[in-house]
PDB file of N, CA and C in Angstrom:
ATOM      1  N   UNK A   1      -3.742 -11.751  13.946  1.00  0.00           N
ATOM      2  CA  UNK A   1      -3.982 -10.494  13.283  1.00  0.00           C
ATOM      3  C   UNK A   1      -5.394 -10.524  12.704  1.00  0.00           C
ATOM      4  N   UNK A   2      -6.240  -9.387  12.854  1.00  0.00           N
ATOM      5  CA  UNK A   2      -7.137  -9.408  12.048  1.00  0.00           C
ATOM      6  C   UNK A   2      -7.371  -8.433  11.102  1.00  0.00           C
ATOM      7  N   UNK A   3      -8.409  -9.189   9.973  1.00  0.00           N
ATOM      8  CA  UNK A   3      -8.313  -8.577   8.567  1.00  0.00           C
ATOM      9  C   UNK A   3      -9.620  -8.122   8.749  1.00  0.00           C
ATOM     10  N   UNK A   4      -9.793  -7.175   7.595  1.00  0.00           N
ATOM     11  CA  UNK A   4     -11.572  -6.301   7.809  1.00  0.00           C
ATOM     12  C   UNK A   4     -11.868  -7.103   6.698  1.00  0.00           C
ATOM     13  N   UNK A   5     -12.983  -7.233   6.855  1.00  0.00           N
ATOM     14  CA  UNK A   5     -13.689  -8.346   5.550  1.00  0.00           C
ATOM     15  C   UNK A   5     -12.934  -7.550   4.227  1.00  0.00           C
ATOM     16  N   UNK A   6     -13.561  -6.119   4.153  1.00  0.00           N
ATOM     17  CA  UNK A   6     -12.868  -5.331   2.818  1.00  0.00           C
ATOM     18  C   UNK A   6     -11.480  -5.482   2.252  1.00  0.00           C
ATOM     19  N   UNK A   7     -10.682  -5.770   3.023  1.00  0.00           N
ATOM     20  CA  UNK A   7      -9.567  -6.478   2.814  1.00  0.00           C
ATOM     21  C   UNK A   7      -9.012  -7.677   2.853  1.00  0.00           C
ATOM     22  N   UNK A   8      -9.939  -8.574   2.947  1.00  0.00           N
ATOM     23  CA  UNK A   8      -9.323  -9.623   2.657  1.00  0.00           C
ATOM     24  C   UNK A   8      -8.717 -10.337   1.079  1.00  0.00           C
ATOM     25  N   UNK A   9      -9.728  -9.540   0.374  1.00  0.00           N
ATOM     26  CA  UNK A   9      -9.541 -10.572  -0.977  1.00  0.00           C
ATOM     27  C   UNK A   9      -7.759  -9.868  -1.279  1.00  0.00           C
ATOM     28  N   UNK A  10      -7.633  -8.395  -0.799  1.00  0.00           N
ATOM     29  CA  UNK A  10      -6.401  -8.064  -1.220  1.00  0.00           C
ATOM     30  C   UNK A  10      -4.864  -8.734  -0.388  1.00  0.00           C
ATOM     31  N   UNK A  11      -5.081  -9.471   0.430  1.00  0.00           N
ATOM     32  CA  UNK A  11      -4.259  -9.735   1.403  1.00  0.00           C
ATOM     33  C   UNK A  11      -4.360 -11.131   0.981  1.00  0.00           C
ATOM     34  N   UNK A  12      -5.201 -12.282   0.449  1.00  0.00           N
ATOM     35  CA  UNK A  12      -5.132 -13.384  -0.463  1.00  0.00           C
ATOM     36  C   UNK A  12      -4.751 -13.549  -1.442  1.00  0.00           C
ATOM     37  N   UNK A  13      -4.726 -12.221  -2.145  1.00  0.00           N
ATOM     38  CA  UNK A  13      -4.103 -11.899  -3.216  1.00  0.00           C
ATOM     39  C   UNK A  13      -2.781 -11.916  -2.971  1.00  0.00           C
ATOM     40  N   UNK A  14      -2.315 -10.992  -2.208  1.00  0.00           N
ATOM     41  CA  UNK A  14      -0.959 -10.467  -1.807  1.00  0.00           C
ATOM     42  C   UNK A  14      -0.275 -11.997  -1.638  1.00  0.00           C
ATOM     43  N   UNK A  15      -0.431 -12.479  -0.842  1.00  0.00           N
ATOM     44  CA  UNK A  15      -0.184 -13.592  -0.170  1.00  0.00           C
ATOM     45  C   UNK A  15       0.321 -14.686  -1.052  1.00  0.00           C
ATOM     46  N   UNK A  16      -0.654 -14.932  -2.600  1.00  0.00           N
ATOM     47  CA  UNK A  16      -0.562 -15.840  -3.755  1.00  0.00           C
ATOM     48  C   UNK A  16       0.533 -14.870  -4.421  1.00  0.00           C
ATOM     49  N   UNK A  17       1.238 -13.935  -4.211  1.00  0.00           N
ATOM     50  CA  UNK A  17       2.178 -13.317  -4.790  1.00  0.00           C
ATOM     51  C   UNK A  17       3.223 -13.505  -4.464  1.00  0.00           C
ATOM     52  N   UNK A  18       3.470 -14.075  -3.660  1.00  0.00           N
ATOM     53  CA  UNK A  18       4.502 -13.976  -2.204  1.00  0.00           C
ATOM     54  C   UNK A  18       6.335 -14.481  -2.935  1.00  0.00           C
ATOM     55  N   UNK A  19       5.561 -15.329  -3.912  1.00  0.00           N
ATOM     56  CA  UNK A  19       7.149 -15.450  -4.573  1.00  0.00           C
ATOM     57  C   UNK A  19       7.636 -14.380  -5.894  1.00  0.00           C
ATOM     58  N   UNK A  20       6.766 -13.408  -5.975  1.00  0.00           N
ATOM     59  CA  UNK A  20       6.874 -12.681  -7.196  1.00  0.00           C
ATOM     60  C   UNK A  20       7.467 -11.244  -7.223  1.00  0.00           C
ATOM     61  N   UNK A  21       8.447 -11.267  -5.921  1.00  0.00           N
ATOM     62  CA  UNK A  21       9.371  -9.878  -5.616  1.00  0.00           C
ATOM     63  C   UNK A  21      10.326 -10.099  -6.794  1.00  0.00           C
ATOM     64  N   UNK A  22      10.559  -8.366  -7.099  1.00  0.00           N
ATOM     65  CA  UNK A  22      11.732  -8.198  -8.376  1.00  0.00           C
ATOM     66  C   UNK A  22      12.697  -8.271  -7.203  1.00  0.00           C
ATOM     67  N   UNK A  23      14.506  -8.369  -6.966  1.00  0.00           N
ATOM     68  CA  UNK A  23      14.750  -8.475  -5.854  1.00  0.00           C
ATOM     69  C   UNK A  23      16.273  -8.243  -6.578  1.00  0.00           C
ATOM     70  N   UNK A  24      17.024  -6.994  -6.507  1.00  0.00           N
ATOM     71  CA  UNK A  24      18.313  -6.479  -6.615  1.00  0.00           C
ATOM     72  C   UNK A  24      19.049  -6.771  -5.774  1.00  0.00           C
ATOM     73  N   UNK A  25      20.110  -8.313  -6.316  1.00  0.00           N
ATOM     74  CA  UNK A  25      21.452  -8.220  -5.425  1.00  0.00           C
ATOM     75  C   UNK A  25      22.706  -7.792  -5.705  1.00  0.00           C
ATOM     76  N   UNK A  26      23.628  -7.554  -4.494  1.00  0.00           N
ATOM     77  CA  UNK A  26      24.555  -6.806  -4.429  1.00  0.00           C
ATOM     78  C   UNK A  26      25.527  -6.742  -2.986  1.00  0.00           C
ATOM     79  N   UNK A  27      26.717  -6.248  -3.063  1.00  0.00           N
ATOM     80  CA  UNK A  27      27.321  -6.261  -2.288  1.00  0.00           C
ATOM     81  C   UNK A  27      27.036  -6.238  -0.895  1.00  0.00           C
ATOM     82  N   UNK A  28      26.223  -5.103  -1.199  1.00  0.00           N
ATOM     83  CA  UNK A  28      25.293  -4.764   0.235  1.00  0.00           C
ATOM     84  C   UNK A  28      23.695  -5.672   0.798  1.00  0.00           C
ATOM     85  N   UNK A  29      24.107  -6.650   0.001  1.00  0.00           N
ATOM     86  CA  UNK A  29      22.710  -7.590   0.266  1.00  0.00           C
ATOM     87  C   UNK A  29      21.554  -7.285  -1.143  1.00  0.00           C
ATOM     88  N   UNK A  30      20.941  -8.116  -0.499  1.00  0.00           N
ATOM     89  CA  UNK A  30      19.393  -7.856  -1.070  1.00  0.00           C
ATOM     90  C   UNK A  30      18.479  -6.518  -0.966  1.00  0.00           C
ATOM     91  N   UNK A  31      18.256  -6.043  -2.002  1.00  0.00           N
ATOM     92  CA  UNK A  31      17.286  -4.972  -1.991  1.00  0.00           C
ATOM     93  C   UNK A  31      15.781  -5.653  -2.421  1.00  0.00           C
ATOM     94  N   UNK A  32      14.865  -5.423  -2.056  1.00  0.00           N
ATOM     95  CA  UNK A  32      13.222  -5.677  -2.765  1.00  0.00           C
ATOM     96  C   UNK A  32      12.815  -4.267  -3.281  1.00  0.00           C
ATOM     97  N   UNK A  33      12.332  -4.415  -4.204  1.00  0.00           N
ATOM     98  CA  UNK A  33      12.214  -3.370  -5.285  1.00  0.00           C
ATOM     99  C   UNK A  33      10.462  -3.402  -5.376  1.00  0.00           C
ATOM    100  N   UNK A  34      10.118  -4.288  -4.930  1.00  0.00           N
ATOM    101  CA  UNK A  34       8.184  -4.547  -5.096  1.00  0.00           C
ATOM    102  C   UNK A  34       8.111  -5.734  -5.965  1.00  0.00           C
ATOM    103  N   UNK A  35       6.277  -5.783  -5.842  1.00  0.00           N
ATOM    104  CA  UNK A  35       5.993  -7.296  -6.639  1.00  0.00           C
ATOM    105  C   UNK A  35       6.323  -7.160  -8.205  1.00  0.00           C
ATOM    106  N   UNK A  36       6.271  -7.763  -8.799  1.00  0.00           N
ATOM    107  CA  UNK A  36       5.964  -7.928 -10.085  1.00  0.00           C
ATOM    108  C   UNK A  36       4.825  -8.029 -10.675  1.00  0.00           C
ATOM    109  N   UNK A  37       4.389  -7.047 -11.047  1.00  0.00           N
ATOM    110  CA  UNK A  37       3.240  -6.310 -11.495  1.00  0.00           C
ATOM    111  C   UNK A  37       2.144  -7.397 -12.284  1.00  0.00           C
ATOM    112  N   UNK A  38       3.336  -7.310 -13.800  1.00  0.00           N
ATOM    113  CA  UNK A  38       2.313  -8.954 -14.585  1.00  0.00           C
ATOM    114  C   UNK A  38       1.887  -9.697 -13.897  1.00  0.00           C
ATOM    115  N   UNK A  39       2.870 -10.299 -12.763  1.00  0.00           N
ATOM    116  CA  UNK A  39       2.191 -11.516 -12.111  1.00  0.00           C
ATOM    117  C   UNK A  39       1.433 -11.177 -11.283  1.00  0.00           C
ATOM    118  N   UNK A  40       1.206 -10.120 -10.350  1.00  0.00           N
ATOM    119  CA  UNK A  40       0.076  -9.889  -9.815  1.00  0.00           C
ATOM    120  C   UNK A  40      -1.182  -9.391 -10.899  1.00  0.00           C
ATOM    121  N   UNK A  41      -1.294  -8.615 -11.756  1.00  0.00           N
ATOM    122  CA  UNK A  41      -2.426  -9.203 -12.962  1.00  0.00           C
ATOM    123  C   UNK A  41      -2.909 -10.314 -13.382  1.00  0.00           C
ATOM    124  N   UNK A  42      -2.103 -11.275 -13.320  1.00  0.00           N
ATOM    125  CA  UNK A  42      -2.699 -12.743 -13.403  1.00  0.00           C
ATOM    126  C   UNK A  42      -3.726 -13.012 -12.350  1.00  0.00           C
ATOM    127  N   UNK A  43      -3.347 -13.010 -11.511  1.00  0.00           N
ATOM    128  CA  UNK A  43      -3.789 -13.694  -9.997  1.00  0.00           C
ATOM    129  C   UNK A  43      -4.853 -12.678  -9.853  1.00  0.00           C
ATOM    130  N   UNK A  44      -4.675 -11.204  -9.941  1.00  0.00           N
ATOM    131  CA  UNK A  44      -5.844 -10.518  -9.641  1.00  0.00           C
ATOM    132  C   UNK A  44      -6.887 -11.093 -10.730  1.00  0.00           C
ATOM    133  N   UNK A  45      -7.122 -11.183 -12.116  1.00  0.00           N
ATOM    134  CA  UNK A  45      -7.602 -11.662 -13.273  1.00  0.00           C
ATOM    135  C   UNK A  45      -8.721 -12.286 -12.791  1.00  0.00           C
ATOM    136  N   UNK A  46      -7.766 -13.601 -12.006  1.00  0.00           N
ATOM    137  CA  UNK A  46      -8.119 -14.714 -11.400  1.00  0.00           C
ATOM    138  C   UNK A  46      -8.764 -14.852 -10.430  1.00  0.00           C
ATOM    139  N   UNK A  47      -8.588 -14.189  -9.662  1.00  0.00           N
ATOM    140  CA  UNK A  47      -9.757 -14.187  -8.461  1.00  0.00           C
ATOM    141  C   UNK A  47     -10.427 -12.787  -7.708  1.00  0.00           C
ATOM    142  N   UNK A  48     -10.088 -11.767  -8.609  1.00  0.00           N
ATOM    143  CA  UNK A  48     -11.134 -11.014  -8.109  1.00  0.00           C
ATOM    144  C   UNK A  48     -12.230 -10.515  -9.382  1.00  0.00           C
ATOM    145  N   UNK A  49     -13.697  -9.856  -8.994  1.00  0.00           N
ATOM    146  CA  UNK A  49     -14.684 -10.035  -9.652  1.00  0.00           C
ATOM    147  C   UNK A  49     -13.846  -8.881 -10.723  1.00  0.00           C
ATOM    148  N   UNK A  50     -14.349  -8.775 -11.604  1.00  0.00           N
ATOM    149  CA  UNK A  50     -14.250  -7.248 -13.027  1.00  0.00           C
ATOM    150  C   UNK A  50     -14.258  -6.314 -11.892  1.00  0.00           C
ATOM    151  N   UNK A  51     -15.186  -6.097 -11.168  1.00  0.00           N
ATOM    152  CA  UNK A  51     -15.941  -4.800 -11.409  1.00  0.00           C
ATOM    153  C   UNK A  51     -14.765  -4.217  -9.572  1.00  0.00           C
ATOM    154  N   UNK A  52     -14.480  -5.295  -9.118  1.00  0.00           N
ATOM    155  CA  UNK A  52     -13.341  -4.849  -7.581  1.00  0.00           C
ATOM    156  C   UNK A  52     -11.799  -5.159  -7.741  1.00  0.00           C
ATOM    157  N   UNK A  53     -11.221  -5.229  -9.631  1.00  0.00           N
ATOM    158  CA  UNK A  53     -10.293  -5.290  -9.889  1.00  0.00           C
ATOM    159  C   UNK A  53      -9.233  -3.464  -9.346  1.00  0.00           C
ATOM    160  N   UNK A  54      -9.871  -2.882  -9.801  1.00  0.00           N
ATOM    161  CA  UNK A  54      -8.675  -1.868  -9.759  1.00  0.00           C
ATOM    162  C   UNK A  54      -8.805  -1.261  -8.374  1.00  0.00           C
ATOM    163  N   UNK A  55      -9.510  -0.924  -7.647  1.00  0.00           N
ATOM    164  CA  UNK A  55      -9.723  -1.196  -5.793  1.00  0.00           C
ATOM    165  C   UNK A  55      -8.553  -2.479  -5.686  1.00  0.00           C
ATOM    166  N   UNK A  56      -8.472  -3.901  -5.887  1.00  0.00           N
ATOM    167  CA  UNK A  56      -8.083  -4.877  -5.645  1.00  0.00           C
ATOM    168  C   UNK A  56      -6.865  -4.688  -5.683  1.00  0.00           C
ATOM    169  N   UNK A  57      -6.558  -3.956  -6.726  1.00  0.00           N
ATOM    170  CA  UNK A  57      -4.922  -3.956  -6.945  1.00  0.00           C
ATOM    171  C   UNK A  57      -4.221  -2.574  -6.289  1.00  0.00           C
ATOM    172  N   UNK A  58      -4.985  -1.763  -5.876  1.00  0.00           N
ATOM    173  CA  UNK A  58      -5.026  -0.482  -4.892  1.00  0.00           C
ATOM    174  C   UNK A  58      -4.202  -0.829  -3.522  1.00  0.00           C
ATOM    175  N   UNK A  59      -4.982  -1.781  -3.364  1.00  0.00           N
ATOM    176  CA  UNK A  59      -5.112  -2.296  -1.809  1.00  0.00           C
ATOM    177  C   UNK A  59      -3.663  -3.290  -1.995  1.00  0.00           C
ATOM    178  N   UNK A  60      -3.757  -4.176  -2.917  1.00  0.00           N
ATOM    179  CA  UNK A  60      -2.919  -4.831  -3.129  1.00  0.00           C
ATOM    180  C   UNK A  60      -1.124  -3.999  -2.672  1.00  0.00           C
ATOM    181  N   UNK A  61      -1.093  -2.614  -3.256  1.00  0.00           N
ATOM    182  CA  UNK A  61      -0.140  -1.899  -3.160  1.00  0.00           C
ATOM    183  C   UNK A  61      -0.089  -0.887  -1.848  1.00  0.00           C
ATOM    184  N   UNK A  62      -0.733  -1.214  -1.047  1.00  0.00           N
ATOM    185  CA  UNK A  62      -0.950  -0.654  -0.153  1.00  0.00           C
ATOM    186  C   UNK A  62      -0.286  -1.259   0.882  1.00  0.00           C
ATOM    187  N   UNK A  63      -0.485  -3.014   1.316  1.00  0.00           N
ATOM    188  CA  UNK A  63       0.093  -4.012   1.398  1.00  0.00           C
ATOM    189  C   UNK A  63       1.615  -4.078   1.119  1.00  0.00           C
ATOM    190  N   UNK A  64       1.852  -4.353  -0.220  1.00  0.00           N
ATOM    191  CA  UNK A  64       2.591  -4.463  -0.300  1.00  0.00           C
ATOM    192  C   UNK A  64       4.101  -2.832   0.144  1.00  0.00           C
ATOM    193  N   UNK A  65       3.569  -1.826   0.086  1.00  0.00           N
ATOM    194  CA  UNK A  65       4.156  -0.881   0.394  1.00  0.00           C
ATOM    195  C   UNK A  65       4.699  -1.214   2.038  1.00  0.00           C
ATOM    196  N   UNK A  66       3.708  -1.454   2.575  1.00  0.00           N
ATOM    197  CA  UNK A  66       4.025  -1.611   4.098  1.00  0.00           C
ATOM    198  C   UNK A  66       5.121  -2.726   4.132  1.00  0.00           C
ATOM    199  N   UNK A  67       4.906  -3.867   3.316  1.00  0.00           N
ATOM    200  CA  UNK A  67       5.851  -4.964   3.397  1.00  0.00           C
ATOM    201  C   UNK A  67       7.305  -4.552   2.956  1.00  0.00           C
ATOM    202  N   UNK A  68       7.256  -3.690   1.997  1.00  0.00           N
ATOM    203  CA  UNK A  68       8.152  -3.043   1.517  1.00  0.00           C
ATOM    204  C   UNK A  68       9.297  -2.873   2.690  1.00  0.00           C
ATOM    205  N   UNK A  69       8.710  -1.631   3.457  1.00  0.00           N
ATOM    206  CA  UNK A  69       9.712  -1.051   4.414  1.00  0.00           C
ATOM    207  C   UNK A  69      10.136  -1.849   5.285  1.00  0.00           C
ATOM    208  N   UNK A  70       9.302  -2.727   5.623  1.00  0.00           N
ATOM    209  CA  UNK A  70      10.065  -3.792   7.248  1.00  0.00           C
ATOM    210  C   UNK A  70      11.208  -4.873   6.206  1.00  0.00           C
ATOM    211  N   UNK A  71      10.675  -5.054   4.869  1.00  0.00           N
ATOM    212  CA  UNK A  71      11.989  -6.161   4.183  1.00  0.00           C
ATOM    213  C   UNK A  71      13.220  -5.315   3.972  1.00  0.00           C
ATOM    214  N   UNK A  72      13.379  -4.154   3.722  1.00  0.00           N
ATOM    215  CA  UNK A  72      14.723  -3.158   3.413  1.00  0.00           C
ATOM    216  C   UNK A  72      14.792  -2.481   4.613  1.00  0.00           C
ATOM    217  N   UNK A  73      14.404  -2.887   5.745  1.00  0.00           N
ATOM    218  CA  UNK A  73      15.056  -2.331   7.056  1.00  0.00           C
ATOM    219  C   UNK A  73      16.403  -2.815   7.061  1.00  0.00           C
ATOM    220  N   UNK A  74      17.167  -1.994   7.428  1.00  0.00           N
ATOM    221  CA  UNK A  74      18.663  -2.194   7.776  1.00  0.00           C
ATOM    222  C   UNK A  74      18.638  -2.241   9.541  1.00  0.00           C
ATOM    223  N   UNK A  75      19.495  -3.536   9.885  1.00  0.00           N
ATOM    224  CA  UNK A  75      19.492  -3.595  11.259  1.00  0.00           C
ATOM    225  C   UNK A  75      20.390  -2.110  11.986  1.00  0.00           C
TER     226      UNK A  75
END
């Protein structure tokens, strides 16, 4: 797969998140509900500059939206 340079720092980001889904269980399985916000503030904090933080976390949800739908696909 390839990444556009502009997106990479958000997809490294994403990636260092990867264990930080809120995640509703239930009869019917697992639901993912999205990341957990605080903890992606940390990590963004952390490695992206001030000034490509809120772009960073844009993109970040952009990402993660897409990931969203293929994890709560129902076969």
């Amino acid at each position: 797969m390839d990444v556009l340079p502009e997106n990479w720092l958000a997809l490294q980001i994403f990636l260092q998140c990867q264990t930080q889904w809120r995640v509703i269980a239930g009869m019917g399985g697992a639901f993912y509900q999205g990341l957990d916000y605080p903890s992606v503030d940390v990590v963004i904090r952390l490695q992206a500059p001030k000034k490509k933080r809120r772009k960073t976390f844009q993109a970040v949800q952009l990402i993660e939206q897409g990931a969203l739908s293929r994890i709560n696909e129902k076969n």
